[in-house]
Protein backbone atom coordinates (compact mmCIF):
# COMPACT_ATOMS: atom_id res chain seq x y z
CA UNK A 1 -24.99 10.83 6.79
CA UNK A 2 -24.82 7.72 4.81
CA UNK A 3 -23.45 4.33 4.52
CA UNK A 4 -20.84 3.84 1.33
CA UNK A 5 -21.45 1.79 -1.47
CA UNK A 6 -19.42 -1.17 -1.19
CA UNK A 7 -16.44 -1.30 -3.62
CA UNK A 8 -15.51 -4.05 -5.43
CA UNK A 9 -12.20 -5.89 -5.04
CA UNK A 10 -10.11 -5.61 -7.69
CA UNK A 11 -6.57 -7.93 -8.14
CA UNK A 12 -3.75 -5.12 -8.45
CA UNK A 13 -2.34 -4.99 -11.96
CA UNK A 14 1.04 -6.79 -12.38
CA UNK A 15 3.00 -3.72 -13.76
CA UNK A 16 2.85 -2.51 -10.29
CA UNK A 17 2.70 -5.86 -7.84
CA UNK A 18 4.69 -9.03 -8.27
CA UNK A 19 2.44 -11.97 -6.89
CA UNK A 20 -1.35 -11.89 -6.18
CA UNK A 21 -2.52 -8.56 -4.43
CA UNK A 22 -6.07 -7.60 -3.99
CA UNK A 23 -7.38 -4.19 -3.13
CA UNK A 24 -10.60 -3.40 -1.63
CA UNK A 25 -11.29 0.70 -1.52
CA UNK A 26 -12.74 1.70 1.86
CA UNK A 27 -12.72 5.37 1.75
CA UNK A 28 -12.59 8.03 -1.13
CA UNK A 29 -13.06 11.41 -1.52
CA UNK A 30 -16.38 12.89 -2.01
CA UNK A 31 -15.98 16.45 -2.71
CA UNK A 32 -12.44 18.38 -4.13
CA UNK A 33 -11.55 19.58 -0.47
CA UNK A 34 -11.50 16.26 0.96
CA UNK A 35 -8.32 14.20 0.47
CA UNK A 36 -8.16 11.13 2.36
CA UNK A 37 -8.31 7.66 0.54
CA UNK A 38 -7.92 4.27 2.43
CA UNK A 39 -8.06 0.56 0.84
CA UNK A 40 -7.42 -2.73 2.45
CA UNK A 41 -4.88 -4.42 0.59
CA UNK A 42 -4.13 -8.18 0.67
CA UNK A 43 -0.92 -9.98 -0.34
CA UNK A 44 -0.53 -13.44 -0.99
CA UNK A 45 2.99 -14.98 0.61
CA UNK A 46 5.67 -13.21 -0.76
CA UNK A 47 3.82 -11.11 -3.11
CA UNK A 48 4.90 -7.21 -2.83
CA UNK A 49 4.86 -3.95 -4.41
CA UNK A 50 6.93 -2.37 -6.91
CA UNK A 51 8.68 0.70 -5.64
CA UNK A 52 6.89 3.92 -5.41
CA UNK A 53 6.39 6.82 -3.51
CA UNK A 54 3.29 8.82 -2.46
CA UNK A 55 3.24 12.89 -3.13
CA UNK A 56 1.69 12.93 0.57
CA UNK A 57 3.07 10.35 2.66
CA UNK A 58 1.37 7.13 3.07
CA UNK A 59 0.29 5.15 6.65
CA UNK A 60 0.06 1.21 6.49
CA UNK A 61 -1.64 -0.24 9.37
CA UNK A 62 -1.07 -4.07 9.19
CA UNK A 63 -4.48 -6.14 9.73
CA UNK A 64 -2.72 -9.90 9.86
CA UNK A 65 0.65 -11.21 8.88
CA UNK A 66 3.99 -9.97 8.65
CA UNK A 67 4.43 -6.94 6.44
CA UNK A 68 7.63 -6.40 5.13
CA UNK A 69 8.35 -2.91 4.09
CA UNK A 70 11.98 -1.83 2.44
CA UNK A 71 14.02 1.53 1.20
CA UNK A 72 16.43 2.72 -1.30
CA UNK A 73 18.71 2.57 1.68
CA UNK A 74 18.28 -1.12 2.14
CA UNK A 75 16.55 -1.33 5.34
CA UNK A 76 13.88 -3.70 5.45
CA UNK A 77 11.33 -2.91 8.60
CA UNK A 78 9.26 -5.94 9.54
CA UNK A 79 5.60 -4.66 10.80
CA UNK A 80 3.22 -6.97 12.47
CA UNK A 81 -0.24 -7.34 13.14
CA UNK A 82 -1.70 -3.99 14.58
CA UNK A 83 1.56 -1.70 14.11
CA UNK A 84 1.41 1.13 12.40
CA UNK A 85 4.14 1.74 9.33
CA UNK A 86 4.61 6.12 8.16
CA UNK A 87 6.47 6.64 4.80
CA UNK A 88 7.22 10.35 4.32
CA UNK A 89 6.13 12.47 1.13
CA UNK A 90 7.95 11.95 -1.87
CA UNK A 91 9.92 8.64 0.30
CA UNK A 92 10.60 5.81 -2.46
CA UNK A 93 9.41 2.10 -0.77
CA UNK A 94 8.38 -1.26 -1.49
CA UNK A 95 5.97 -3.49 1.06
CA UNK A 96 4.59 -6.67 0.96
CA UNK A 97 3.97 -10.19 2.44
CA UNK A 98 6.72 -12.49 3.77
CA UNK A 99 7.00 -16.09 1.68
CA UNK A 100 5.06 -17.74 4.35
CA UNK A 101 2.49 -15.66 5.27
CA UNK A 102 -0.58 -13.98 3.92
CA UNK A 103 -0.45 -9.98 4.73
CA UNK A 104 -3.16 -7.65 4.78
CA UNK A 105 -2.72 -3.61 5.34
CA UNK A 106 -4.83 -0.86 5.12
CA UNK A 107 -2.83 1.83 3.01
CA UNK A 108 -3.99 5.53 4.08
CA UNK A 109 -3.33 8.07 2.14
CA UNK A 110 -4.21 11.72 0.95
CA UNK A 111 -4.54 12.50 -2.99
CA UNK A 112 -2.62 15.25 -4.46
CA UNK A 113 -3.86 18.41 -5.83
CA UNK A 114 -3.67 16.18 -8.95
CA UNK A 115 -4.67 12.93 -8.18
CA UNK A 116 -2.99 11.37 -10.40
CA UNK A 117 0.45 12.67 -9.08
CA UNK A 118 -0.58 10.94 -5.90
CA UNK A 119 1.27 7.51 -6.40
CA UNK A 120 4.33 7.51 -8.50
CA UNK A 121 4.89 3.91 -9.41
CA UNK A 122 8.61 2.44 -10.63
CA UNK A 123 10.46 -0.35 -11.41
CA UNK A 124 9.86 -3.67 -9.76
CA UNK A 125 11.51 -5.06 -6.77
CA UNK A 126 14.68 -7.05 -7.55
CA UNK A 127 14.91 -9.32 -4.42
CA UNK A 128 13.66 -8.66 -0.51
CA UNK A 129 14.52 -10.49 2.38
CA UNK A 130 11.65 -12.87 2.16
């Protein structure tokens, strides 16, 4: 038993965020059978993601704010503090922070066999709901 090293927090490259969006890794992998990764991630109002999916699914578990988390579909779900948001494997999304409001999320997530298939990033967001 141990207790981590504290990670750095890092500002999430713009290729893949629009706005400010900080990440602070709370879990990783230690050995190759172990899978599950977890980060806090903040978002400054009406900063967001660009789409992407996640080879294994991802869970968002909102700290504070509003999250705002959209599909290919169009839907836009609205998450608060303390709810729980599941995207599927392979499930193209976008989340983020309303204009208002600073959001914060913990992203959970499982690496792939190769980890860097985990994430697949794409183009940015055109417009969300705000």
């Amino acid at each position: 038993m141990n207790i981590e090293k504290q990670q750095p927090t890092v500002k999430n490259p713009p290729e893949q965020f629009a706005g400010d969006v900080w990440l602070t890794p709370i879990v990783a992998p230690h050995d190759a059978d172990q899978r599950t990764t977890v980060g806090l991630v903040r978002f400054a109002p009406g900063a967001r993601t660009a789409w992407h999916s996640h080879a294994r699914g991802q869970y968002l578990h909102i700290v504070s704010g509003t999250a705002q988390i959209g599909g290919r579909d169009g839907t836009i779900l609205v998450a608060h503090a303390g709810q729980t948001v599941y995207t599927p494997p392979g499930e193209e999304h976008w989340h983020g922070a309303t204009a208002d409001d600073f959001m914060e999320h913990y992203a959970i997530l499982e690496t792939s066999d190769d980890p860097s298939s985990t994430t697949t990033w794409l183009e940015q967001v055109e417009k969300t709901a705000g």
